[in-house]
Protein backbone atom coordinates (compact mmCIF):
# COMPACT_ATOMS: atom_id res chain seq x y z
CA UNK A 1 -177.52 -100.99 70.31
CA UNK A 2 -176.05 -97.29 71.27
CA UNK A 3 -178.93 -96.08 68.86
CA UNK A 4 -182.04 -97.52 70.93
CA UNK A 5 -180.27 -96.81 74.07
CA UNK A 6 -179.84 -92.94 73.18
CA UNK A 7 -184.15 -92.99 71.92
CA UNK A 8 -184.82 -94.63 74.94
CA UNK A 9 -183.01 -92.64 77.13
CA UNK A 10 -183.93 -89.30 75.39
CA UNK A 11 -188.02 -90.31 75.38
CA UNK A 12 -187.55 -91.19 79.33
CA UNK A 13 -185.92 -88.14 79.93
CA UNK A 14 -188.11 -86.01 77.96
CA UNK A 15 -191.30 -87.41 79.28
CA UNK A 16 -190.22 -87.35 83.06
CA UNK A 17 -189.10 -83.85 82.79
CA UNK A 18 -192.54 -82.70 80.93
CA UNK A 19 -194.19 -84.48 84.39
CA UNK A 20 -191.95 -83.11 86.23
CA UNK A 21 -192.39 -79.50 85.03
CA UNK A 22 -196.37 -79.81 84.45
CA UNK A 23 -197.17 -82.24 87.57
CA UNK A 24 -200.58 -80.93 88.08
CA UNK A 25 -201.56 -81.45 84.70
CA UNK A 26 -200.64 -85.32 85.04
CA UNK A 27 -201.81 -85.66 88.69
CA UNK A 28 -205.75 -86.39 89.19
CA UNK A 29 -206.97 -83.26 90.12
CA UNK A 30 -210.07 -81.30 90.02
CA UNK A 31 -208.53 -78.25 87.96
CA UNK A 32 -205.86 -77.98 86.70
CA UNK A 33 -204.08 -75.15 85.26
CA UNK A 34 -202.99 -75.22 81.80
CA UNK A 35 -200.22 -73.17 79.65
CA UNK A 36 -200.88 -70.07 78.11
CA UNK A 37 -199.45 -71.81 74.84
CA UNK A 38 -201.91 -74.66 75.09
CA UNK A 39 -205.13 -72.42 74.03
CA UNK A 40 -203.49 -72.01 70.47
CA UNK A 41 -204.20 -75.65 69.79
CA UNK A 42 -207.32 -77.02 68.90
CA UNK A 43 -207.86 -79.13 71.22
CA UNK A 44 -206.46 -78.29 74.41
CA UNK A 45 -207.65 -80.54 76.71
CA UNK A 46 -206.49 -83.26 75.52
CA UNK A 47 -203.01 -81.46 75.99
CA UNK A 48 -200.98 -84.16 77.99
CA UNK A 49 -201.79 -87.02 75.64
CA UNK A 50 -199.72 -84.65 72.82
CA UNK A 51 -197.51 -84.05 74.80
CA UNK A 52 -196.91 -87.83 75.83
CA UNK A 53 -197.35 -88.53 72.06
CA UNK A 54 -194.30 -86.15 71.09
CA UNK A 55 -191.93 -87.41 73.66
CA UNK A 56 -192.54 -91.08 72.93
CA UNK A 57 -191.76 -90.41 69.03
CA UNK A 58 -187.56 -91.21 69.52
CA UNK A 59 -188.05 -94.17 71.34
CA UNK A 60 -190.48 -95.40 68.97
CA UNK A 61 -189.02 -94.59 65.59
CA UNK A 62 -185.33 -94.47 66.29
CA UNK A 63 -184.98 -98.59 67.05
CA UNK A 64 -184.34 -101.18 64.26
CA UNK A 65 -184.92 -104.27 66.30
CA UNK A 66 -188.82 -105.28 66.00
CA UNK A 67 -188.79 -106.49 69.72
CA UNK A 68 -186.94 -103.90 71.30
CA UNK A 69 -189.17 -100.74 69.88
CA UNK A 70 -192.49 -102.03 71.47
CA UNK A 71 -190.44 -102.81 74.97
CA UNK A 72 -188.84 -99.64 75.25
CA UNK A 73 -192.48 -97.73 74.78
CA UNK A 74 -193.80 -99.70 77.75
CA UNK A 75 -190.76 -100.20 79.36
CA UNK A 76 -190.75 -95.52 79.25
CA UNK A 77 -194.00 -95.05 79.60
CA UNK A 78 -193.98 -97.56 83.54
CA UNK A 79 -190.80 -95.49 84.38
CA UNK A 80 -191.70 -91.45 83.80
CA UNK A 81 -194.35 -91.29 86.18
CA UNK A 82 -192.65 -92.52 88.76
CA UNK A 83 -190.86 -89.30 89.27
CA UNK A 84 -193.56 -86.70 89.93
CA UNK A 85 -195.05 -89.10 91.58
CA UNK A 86 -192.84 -89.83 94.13
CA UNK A 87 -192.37 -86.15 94.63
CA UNK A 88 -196.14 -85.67 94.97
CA UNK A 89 -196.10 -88.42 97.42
CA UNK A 90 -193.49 -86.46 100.06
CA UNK A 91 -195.71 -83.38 99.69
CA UNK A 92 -198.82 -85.20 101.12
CA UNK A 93 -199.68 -86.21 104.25
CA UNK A 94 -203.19 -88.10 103.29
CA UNK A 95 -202.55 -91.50 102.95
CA UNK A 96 -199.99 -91.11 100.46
CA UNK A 97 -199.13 -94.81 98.74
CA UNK A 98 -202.51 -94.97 98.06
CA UNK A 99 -202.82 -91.85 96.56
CA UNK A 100 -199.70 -92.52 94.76
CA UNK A 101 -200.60 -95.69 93.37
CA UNK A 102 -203.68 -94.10 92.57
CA UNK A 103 -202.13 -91.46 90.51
CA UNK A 104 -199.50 -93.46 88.78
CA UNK A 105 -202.30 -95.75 87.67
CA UNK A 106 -204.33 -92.60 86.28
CA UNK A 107 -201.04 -91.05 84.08
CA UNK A 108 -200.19 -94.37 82.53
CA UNK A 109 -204.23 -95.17 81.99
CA UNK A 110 -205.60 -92.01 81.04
CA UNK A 111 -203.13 -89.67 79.77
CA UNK A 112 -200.29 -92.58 78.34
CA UNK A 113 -202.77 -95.55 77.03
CA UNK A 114 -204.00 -94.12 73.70
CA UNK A 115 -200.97 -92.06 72.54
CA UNK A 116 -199.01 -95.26 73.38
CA UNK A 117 -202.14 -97.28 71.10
CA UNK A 118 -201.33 -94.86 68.44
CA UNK A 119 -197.80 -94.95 68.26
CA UNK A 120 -197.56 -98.42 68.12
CA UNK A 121 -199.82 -99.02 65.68
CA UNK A 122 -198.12 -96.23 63.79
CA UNK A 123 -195.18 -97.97 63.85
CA UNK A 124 -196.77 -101.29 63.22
CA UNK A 125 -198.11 -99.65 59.98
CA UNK A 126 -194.93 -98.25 58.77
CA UNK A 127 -192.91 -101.70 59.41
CA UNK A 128 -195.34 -103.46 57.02
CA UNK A 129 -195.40 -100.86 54.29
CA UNK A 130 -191.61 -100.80 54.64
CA UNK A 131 -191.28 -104.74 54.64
CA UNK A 132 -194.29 -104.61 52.05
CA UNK A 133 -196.33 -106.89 54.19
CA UNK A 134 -199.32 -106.24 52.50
């Protein structure tokens, strides 16, 4: 149990602290400006979903229980944008729960859906080759 409490905590921590450190690059915004580091990669704009990819990698490889692994993605991915988006919120004086609401839906929609897809199914994929499901 101490082992999926440590990948959990260590994916939540990494991934708020990424939106923390790079909010306008999670926020909805028209531009928004990108790392230096970022234009070595091939694909840089779809930077943030790597980025979300990376950090959910503990919390989805480190647990043993079946049940627990898929939880803990969803369960990390609902809880890190809550941070810079509750920050973004005090800064704002235009209707701000909506835009926040707004914006929490876009991070976990657009930049958290399809590295969270691929990461389970990764996972899924690795459990049946190690159970030799197939």
């Amino acid at each position: 149990m101490q082992r999926n409490r440590i990948a959990f905590f260590a994916s939540l921590i990494m991934l708020s602290f990424v939106m923390i450190i790079w909010r306008d690059m999670f926020l909805f915004t028209k531009s928004a400006p990108v790392p230096k580091w970022s234009y070595f990669l091939p694909y840089p704009f779809i930077l943030t979903s790597d980025i979300v990819f990376v950090c959910l990698l503990p919390v989805a490889f480190f647990p043993k229980s079946f049940r627990f692994k898929y939880a803990s993605v969803l369960i990390c991915v609902l809880l890190s944008p809550l941070i810079p988006v509750v920050t973004w919120m005090t800064t704002i004086s235009y209707h701000p729960l909506v835009n926040g609401i707004y914006n929490y839906l876009f991070i976990i929609l657009f930049h958290c859906f399809f590295p969270v897809f691929f990461i389970v199914l990764i996972r899924t994929i690795v459990d049946c080759i190690h159970k030799k499901c197939w």
